[in-house]
PDB file of N, CA and C in Angstrom:
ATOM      1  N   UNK A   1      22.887 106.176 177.896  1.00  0.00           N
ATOM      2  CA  UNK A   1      23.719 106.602 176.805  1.00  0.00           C
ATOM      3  C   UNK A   1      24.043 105.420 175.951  1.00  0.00           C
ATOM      4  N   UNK A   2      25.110 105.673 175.193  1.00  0.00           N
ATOM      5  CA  UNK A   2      25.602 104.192 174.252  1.00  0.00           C
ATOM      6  C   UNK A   2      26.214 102.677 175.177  1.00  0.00           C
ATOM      7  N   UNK A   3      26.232 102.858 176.855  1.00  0.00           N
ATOM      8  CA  UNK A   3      26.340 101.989 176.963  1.00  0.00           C
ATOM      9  C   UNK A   3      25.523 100.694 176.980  1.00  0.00           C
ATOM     10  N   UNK A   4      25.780  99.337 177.013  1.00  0.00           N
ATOM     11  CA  UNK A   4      25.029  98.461 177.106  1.00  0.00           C
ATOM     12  C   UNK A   4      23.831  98.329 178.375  1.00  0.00           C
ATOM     13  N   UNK A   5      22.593  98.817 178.648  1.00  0.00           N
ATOM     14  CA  UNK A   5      22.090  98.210 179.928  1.00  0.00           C
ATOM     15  C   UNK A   5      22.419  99.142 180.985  1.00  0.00           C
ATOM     16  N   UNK A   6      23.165  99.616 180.995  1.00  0.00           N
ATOM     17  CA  UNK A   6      23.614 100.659 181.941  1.00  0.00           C
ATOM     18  C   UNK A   6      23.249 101.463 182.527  1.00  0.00           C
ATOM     19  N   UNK A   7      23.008 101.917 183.591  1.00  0.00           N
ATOM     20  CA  UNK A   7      22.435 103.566 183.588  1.00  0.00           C
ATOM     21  C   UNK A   7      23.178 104.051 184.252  1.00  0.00           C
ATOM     22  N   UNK A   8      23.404 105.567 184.492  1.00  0.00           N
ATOM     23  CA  UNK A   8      24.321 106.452 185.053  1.00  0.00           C
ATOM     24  C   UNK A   8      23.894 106.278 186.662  1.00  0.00           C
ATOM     25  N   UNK A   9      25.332 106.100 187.526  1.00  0.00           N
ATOM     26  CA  UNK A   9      24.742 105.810 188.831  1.00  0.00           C
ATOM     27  C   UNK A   9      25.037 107.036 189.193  1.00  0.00           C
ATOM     28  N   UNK A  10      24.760 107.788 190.049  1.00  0.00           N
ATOM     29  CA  UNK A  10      24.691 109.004 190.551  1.00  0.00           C
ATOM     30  C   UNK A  10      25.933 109.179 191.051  1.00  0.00           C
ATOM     31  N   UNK A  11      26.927 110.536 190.536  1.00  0.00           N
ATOM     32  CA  UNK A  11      28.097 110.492 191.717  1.00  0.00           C
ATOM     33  C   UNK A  11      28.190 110.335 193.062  1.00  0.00           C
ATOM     34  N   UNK A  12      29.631 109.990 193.284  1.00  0.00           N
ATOM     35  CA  UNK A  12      30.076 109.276 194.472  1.00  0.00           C
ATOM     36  C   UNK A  12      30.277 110.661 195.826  1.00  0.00           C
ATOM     37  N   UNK A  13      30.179 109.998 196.798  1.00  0.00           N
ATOM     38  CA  UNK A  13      30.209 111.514 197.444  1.00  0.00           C
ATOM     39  C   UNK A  13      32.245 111.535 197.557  1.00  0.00           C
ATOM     40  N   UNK A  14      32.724 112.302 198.115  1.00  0.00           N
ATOM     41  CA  UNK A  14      34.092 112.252 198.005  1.00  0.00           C
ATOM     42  C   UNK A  14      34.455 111.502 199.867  1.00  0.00           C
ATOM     43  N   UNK A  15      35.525 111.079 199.985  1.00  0.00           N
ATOM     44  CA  UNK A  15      35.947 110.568 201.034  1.00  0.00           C
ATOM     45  C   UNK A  15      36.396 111.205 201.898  1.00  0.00           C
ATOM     46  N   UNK A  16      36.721 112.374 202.061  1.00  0.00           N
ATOM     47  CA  UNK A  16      37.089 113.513 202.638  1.00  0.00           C
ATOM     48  C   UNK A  16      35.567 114.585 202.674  1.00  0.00           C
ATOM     49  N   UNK A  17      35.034 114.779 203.964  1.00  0.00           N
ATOM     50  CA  UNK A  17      34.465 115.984 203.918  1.00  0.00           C
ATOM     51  C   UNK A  17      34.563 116.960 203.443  1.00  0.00           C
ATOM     52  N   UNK A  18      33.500 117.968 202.690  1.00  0.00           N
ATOM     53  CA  UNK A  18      33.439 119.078 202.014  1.00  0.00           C
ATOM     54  C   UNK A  18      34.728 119.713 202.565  1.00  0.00           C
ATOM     55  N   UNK A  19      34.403 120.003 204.018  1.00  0.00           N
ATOM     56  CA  UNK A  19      35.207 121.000 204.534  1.00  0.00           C
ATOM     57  C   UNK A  19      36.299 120.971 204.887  1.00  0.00           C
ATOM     58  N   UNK A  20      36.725 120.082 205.089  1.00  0.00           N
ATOM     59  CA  UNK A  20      38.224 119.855 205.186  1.00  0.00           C
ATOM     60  C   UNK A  20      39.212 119.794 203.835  1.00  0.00           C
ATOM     61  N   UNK A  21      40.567 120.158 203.499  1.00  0.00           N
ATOM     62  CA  UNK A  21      41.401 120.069 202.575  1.00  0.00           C
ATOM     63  C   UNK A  21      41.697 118.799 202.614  1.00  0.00           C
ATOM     64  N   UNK A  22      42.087 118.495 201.347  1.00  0.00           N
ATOM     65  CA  UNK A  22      42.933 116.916 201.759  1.00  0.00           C
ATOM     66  C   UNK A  22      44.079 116.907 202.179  1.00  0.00           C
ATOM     67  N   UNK A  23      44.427 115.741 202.649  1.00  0.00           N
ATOM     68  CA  UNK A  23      45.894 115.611 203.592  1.00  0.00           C
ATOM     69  C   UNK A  23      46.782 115.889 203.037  1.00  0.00           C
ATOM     70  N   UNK A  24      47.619 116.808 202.626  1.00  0.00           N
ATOM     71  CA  UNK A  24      48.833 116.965 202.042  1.00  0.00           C
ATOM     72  C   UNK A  24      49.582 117.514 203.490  1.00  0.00           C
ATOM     73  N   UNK A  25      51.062 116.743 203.829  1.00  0.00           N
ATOM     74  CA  UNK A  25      52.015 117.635 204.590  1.00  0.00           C
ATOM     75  C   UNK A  25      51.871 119.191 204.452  1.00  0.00           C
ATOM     76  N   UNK A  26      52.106 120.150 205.241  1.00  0.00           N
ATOM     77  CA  UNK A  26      52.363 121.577 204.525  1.00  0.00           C
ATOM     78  C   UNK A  26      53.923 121.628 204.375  1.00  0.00           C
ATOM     79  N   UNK A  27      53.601 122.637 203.621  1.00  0.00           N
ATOM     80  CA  UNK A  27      55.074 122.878 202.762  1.00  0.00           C
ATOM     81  C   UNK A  27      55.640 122.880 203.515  1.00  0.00           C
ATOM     82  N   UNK A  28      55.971 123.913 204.320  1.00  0.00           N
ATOM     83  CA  UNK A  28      57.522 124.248 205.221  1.00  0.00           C
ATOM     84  C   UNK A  28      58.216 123.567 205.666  1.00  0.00           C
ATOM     85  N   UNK A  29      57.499 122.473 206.375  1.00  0.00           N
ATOM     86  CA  UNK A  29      58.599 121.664 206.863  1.00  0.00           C
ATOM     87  C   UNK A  29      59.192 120.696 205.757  1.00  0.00           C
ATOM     88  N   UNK A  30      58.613 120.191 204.693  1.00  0.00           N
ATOM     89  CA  UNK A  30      59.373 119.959 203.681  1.00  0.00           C
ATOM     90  C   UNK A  30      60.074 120.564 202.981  1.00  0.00           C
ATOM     91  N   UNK A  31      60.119 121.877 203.086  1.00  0.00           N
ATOM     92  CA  UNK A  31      61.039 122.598 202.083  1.00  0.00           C
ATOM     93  C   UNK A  31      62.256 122.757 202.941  1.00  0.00           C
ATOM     94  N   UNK A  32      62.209 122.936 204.622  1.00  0.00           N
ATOM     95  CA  UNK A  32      62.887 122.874 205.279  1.00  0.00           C
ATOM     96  C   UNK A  32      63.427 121.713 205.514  1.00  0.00           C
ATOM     97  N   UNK A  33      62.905 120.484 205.618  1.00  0.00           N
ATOM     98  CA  UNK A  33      64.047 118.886 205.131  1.00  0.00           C
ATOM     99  C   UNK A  33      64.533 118.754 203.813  1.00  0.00           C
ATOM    100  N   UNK A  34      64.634 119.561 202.593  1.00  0.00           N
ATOM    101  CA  UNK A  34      64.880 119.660 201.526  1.00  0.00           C
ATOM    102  C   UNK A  34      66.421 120.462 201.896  1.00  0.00           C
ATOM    103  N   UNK A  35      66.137 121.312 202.575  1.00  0.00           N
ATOM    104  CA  UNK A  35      67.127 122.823 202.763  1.00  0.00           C
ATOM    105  C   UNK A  35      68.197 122.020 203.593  1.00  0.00           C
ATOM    106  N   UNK A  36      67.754 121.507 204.726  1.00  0.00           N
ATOM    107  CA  UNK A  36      68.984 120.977 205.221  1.00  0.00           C
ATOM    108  C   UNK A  36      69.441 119.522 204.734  1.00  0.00           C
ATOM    109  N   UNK A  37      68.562 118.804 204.153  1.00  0.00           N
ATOM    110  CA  UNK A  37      69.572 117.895 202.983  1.00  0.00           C
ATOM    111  C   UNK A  37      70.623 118.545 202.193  1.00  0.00           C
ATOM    112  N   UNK A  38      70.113 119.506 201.479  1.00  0.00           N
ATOM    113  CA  UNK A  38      71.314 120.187 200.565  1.00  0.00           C
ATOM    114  C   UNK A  38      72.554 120.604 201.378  1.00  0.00           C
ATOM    115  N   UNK A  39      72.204 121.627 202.596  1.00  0.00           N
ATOM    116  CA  UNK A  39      72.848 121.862 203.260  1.00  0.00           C
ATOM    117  C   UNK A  39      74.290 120.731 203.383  1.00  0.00           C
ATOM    118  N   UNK A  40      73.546 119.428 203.921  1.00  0.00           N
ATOM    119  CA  UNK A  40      74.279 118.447 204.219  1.00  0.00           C
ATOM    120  C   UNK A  40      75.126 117.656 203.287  1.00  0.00           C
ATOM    121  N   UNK A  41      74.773 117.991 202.150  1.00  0.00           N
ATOM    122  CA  UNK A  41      75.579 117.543 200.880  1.00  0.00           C
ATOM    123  C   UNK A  41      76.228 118.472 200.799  1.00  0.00           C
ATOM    124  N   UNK A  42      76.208 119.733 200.541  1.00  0.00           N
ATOM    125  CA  UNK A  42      76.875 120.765 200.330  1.00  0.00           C
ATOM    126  C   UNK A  42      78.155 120.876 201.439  1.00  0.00           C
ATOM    127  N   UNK A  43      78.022 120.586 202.317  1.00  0.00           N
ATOM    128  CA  UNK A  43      79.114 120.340 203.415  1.00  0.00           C
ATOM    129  C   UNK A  43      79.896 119.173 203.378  1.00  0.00           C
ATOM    130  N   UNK A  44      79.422 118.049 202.987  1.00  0.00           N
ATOM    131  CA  UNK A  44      80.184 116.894 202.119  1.00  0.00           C
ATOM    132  C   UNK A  44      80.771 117.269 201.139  1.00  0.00           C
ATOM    133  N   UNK A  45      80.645 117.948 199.860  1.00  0.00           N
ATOM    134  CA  UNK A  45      81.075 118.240 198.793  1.00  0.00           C
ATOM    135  C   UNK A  45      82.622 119.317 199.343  1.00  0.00           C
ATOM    136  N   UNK A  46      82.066 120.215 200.291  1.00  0.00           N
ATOM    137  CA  UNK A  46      82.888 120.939 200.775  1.00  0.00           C
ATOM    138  C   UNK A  46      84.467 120.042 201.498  1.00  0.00           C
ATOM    139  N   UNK A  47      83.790 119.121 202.396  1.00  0.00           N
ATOM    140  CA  UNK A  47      85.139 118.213 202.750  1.00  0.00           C
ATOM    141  C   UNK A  47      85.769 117.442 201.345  1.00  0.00           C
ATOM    142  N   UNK A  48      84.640 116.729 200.639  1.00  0.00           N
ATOM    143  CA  UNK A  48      85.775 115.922 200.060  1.00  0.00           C
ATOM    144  C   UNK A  48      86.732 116.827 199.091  1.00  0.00           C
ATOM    145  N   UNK A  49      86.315 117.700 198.645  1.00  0.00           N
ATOM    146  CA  UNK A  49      87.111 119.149 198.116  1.00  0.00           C
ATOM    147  C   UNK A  49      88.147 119.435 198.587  1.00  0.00           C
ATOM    148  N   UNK A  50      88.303 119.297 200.023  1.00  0.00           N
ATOM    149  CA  UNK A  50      89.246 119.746 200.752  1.00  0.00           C
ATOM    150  C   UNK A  50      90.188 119.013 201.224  1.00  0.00           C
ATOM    151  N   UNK A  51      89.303 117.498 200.955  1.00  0.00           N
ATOM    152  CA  UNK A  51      90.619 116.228 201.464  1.00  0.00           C
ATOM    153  C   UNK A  51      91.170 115.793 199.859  1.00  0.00           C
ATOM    154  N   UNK A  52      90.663 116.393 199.103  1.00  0.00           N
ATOM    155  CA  UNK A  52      91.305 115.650 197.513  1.00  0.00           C
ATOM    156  C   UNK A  52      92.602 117.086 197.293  1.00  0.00           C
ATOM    157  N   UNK A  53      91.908 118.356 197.650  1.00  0.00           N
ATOM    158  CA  UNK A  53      93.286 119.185 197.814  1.00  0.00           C
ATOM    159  C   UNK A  53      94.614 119.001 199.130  1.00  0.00           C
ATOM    160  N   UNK A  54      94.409 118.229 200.506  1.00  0.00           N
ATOM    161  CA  UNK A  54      95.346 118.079 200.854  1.00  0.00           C
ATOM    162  C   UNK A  54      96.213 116.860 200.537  1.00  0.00           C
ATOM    163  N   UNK A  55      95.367 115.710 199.799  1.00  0.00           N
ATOM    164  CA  UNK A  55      96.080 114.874 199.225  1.00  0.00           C
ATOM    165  C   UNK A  55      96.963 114.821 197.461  1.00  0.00           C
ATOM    166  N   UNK A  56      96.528 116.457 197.259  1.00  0.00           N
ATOM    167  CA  UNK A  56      97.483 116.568 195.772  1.00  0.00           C
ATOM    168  C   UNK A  56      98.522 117.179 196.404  1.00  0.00           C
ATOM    169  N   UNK A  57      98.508 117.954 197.431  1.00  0.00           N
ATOM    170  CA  UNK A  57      99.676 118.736 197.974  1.00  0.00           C
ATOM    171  C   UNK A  57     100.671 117.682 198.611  1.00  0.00           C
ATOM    172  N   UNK A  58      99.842 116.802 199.206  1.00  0.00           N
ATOM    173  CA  UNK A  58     101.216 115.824 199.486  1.00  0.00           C
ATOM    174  C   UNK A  58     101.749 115.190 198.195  1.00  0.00           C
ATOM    175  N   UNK A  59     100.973 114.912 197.806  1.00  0.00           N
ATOM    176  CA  UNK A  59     101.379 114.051 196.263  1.00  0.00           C
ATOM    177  C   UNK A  59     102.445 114.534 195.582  1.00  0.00           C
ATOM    178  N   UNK A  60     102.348 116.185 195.698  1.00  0.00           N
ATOM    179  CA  UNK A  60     103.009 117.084 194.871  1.00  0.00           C
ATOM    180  C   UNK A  60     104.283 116.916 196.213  1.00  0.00           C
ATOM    181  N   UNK A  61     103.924 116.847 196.846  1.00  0.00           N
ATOM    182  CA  UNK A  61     105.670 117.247 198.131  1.00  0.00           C
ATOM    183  C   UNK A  61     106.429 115.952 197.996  1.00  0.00           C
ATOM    184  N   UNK A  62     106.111 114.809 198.052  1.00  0.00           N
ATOM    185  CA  UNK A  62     106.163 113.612 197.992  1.00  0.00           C
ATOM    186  C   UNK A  62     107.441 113.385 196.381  1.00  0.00           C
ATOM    187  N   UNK A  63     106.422 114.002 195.226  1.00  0.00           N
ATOM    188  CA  UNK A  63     107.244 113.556 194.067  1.00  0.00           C
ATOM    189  C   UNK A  63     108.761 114.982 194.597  1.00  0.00           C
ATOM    190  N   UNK A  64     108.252 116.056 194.738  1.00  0.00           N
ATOM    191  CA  UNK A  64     109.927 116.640 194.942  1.00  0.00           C
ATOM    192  C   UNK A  64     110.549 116.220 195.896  1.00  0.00           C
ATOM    193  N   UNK A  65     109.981 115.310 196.630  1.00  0.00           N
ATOM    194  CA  UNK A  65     111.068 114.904 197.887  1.00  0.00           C
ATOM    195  C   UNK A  65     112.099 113.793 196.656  1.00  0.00           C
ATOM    196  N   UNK A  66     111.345 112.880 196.060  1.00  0.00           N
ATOM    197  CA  UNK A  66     111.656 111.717 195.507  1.00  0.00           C
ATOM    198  C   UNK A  66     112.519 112.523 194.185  1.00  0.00           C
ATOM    199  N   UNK A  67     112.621 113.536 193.358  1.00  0.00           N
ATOM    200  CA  UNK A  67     113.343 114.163 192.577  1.00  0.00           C
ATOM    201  C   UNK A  67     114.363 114.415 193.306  1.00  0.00           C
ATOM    202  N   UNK A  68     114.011 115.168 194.063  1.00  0.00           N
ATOM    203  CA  UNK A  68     115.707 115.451 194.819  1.00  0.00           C
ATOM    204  C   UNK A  68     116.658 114.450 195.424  1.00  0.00           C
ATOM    205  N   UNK A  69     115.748 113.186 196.098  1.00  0.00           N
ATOM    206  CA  UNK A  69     117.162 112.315 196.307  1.00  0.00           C
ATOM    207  C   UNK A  69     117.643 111.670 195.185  1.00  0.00           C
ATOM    208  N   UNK A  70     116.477 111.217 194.164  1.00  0.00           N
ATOM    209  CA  UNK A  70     117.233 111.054 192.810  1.00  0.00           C
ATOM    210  C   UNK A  70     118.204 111.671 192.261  1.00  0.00           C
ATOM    211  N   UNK A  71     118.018 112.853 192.285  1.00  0.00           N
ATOM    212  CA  UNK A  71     119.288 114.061 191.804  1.00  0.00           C
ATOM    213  C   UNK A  71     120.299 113.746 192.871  1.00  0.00           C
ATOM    214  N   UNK A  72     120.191 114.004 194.157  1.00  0.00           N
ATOM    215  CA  UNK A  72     121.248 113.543 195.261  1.00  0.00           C
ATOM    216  C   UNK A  72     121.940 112.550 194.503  1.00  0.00           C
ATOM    217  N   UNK A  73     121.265 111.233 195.087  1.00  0.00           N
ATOM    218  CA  UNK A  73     121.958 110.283 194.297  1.00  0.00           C
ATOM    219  C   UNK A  73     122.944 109.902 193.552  1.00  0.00           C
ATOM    220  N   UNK A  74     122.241 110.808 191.866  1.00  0.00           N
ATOM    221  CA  UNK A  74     123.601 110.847 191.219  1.00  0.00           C
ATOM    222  C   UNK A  74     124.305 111.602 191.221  1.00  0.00           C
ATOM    223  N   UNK A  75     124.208 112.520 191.881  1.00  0.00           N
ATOM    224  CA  UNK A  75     125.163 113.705 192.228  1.00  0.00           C
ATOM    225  C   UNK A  75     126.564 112.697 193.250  1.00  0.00           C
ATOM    226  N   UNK A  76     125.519 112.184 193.644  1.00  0.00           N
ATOM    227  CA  UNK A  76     126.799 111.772 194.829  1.00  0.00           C
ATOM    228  C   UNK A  76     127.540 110.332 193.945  1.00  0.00           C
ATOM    229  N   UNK A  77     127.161 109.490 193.097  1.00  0.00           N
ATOM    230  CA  UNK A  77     127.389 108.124 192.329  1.00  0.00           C
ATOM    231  C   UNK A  77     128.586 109.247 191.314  1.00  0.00           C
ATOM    232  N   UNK A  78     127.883 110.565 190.500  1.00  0.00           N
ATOM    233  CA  UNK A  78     128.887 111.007 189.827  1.00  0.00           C
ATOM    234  C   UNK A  78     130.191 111.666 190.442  1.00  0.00           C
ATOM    235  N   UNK A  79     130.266 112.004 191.745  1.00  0.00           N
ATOM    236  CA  UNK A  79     131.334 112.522 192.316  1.00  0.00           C
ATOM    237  C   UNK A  79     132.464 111.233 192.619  1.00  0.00           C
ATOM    238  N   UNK A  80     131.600 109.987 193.011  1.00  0.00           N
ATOM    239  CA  UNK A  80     132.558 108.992 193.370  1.00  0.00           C
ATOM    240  C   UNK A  80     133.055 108.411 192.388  1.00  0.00           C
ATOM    241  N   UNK A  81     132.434 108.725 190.871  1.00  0.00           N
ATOM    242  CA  UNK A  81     133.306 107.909 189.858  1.00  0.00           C
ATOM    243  C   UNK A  81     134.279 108.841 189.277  1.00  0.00           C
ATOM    244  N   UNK A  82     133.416 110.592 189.242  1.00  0.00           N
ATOM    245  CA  UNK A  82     134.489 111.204 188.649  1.00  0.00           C
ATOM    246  C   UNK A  82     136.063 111.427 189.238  1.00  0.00           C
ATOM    247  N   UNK A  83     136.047 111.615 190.748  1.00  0.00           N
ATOM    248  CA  UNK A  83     137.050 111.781 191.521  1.00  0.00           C
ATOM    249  C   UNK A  83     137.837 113.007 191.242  1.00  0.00           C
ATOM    250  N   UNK A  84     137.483 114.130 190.619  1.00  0.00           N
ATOM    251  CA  UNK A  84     137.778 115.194 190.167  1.00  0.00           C
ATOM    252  C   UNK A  84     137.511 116.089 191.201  1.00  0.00           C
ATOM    253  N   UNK A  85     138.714 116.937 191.850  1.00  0.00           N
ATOM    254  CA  UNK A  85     138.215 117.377 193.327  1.00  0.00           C
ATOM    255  C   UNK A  85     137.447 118.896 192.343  1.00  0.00           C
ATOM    256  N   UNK A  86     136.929 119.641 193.504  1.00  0.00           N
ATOM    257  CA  UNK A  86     136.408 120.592 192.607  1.00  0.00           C
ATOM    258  C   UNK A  86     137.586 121.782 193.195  1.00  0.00           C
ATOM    259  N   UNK A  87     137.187 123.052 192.349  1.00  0.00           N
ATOM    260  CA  UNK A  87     138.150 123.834 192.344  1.00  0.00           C
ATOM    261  C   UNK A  87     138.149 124.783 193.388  1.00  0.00           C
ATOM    262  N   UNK A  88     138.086 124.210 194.826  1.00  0.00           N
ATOM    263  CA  UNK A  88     138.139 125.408 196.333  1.00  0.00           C
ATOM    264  C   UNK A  88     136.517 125.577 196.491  1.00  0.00           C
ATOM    265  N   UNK A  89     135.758 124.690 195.540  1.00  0.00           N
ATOM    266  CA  UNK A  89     134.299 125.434 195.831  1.00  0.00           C
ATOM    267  C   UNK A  89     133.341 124.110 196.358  1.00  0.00           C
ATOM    268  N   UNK A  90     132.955 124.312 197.685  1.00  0.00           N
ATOM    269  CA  UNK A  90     132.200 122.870 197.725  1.00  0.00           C
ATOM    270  C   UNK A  90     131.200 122.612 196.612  1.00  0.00           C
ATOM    271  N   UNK A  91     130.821 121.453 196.684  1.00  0.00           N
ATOM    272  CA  UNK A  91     130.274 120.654 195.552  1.00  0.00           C
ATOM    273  C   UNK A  91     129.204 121.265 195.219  1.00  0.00           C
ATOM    274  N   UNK A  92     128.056 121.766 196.140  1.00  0.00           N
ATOM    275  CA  UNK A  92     126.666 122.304 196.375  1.00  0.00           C
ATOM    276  C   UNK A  92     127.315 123.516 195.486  1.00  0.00           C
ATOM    277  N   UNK A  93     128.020 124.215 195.953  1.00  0.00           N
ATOM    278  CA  UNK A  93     128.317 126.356 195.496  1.00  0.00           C
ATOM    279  C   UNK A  93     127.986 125.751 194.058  1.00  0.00           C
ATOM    280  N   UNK A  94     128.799 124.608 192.912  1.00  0.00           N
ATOM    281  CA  UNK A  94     128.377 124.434 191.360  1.00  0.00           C
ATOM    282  C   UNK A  94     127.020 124.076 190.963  1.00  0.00           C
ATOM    283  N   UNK A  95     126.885 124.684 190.082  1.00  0.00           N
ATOM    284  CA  UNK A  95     125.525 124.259 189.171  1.00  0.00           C
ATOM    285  C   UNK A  95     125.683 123.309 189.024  1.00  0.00           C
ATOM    286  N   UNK A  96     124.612 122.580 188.222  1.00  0.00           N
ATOM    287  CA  UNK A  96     124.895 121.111 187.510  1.00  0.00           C
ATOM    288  C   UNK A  96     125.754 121.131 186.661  1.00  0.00           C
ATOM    289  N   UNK A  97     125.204 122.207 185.768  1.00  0.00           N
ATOM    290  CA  UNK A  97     126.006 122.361 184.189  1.00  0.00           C
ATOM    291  C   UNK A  97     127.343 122.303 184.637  1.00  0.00           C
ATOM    292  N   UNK A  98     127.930 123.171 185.294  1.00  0.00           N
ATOM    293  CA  UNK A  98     129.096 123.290 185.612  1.00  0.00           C
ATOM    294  C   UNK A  98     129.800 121.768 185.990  1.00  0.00           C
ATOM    295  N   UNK A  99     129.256 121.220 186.681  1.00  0.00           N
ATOM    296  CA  UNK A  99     129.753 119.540 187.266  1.00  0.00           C
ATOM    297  C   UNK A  99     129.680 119.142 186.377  1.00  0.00           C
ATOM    298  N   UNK A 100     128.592 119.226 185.140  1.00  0.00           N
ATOM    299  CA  UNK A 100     128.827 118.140 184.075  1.00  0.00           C
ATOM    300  C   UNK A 100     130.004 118.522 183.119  1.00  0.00           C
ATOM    301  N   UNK A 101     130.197 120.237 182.919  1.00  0.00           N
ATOM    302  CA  UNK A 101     131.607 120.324 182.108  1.00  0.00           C
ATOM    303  C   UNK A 101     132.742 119.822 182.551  1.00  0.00           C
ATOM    304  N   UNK A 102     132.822 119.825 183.975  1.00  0.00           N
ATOM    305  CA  UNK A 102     134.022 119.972 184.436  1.00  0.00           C
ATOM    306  C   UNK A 102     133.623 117.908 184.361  1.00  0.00           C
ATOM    307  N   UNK A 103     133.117 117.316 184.476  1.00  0.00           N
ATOM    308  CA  UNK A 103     133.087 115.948 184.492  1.00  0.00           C
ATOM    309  C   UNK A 103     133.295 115.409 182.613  1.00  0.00           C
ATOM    310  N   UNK A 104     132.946 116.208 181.899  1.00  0.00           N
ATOM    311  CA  UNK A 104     133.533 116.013 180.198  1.00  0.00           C
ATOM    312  C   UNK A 104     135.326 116.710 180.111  1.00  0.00           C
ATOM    313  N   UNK A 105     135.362 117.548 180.821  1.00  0.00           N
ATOM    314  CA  UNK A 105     136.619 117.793 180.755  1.00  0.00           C
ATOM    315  C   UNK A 105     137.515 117.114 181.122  1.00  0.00           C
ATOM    316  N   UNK A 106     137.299 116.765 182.362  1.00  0.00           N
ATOM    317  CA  UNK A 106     138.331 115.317 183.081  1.00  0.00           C
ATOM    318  C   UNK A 106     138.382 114.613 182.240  1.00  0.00           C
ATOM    319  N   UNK A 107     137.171 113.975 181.660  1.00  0.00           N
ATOM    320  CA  UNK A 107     136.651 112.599 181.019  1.00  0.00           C
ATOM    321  C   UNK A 107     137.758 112.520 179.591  1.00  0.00           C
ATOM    322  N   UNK A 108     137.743 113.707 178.644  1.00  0.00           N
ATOM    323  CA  UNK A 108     138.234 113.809 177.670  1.00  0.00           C
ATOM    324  C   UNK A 108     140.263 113.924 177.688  1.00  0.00           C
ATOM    325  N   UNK A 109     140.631 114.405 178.940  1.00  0.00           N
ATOM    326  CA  UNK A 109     141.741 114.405 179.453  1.00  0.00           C
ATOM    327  C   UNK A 109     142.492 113.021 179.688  1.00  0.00           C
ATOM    328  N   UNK A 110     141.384 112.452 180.353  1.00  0.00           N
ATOM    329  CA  UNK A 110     141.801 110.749 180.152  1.00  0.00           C
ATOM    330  C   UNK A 110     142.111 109.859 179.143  1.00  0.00           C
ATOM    331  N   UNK A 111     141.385 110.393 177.993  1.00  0.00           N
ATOM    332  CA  UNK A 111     141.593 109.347 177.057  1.00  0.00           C
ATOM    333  C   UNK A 111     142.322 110.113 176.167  1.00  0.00           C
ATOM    334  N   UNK A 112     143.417 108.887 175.524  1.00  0.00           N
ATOM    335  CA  UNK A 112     144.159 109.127 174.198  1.00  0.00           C
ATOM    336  C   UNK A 112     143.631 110.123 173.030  1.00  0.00           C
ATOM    337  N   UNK A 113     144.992 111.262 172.898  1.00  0.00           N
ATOM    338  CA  UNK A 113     144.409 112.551 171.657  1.00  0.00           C
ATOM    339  C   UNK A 113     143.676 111.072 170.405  1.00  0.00           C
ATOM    340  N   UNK A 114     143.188 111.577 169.993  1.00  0.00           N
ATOM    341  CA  UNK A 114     142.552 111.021 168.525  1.00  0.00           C
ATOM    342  C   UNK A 114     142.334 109.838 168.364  1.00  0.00           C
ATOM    343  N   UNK A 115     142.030 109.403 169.909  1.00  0.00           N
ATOM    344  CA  UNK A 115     141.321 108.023 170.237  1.00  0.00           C
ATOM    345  C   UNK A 115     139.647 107.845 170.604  1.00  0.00           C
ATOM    346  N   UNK A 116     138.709 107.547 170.286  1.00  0.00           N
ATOM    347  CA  UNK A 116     137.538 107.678 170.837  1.00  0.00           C
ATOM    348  C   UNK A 116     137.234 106.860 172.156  1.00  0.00           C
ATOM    349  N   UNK A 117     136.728 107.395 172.973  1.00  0.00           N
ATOM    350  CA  UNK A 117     136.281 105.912 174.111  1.00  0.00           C
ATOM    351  C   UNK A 117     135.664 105.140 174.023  1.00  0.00           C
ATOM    352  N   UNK A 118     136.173 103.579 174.078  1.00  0.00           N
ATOM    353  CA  UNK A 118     135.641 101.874 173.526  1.00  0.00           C
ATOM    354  C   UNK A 118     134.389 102.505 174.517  1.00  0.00           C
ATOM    355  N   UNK A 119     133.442 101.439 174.131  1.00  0.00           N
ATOM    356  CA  UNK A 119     132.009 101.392 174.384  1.00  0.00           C
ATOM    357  C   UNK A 119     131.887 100.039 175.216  1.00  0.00           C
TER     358      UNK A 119
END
């Protein structure tokens, strides 16, 4: 042909006998180490799912533990400054609102009519 000098060498025979297929694994058992890889991720995905939801639930119990002694707190800092007994009702039976009127009411009782309180 157009090559230089060349001539066509006769094809090669193949390296594999006619009769045999070439070596490929068969499927199944690869589709079956495929299946239980996923499997095995899929069961990972499943835990860490399940440890990122028991760690928001504490997270979440954790901040209302920490709200409520905050509220404690000043519940208990505002009782010791107001010194205003309450009226026959333990402290808990009042709302907040209620503690805070009755803590502006005292407050305003204290100080001089048509005086403002120094700062």
């Amino acid at each position: 042909s157009g090559f230089r000098g060349s001539t066509r060498s006769p094809p090669q025979k193949p390296s594999v006998p006619l009769g045999d297929p070439p070596r490929t694994p068969p499927l199944a058992p690869v589709l079956q180490l495929l299946r239980n890889q996923l499997q095995e991720k899929d069961a990972l995905i499943r835990h860490l799912e399940n440890d990122w939801e028991r760690s928001r639930a504490q997270r979440e119990r954790e901040e209302r533990l920490l709200v409520t002694a905050w509220y404690n707190m000043g519940l208990a800092l505002q009782q010791q400054e107001g010194g205003t007994p309450s009226r026959g009702l333990p402290s808990g039976a009042q709302s907040f609102l209620a503690q805070q009127r009755l803590a502006t009411v005292a407050r305003r009782a204290r100080t001089p009519q048509g005086r403002a309180p120094s700062s």
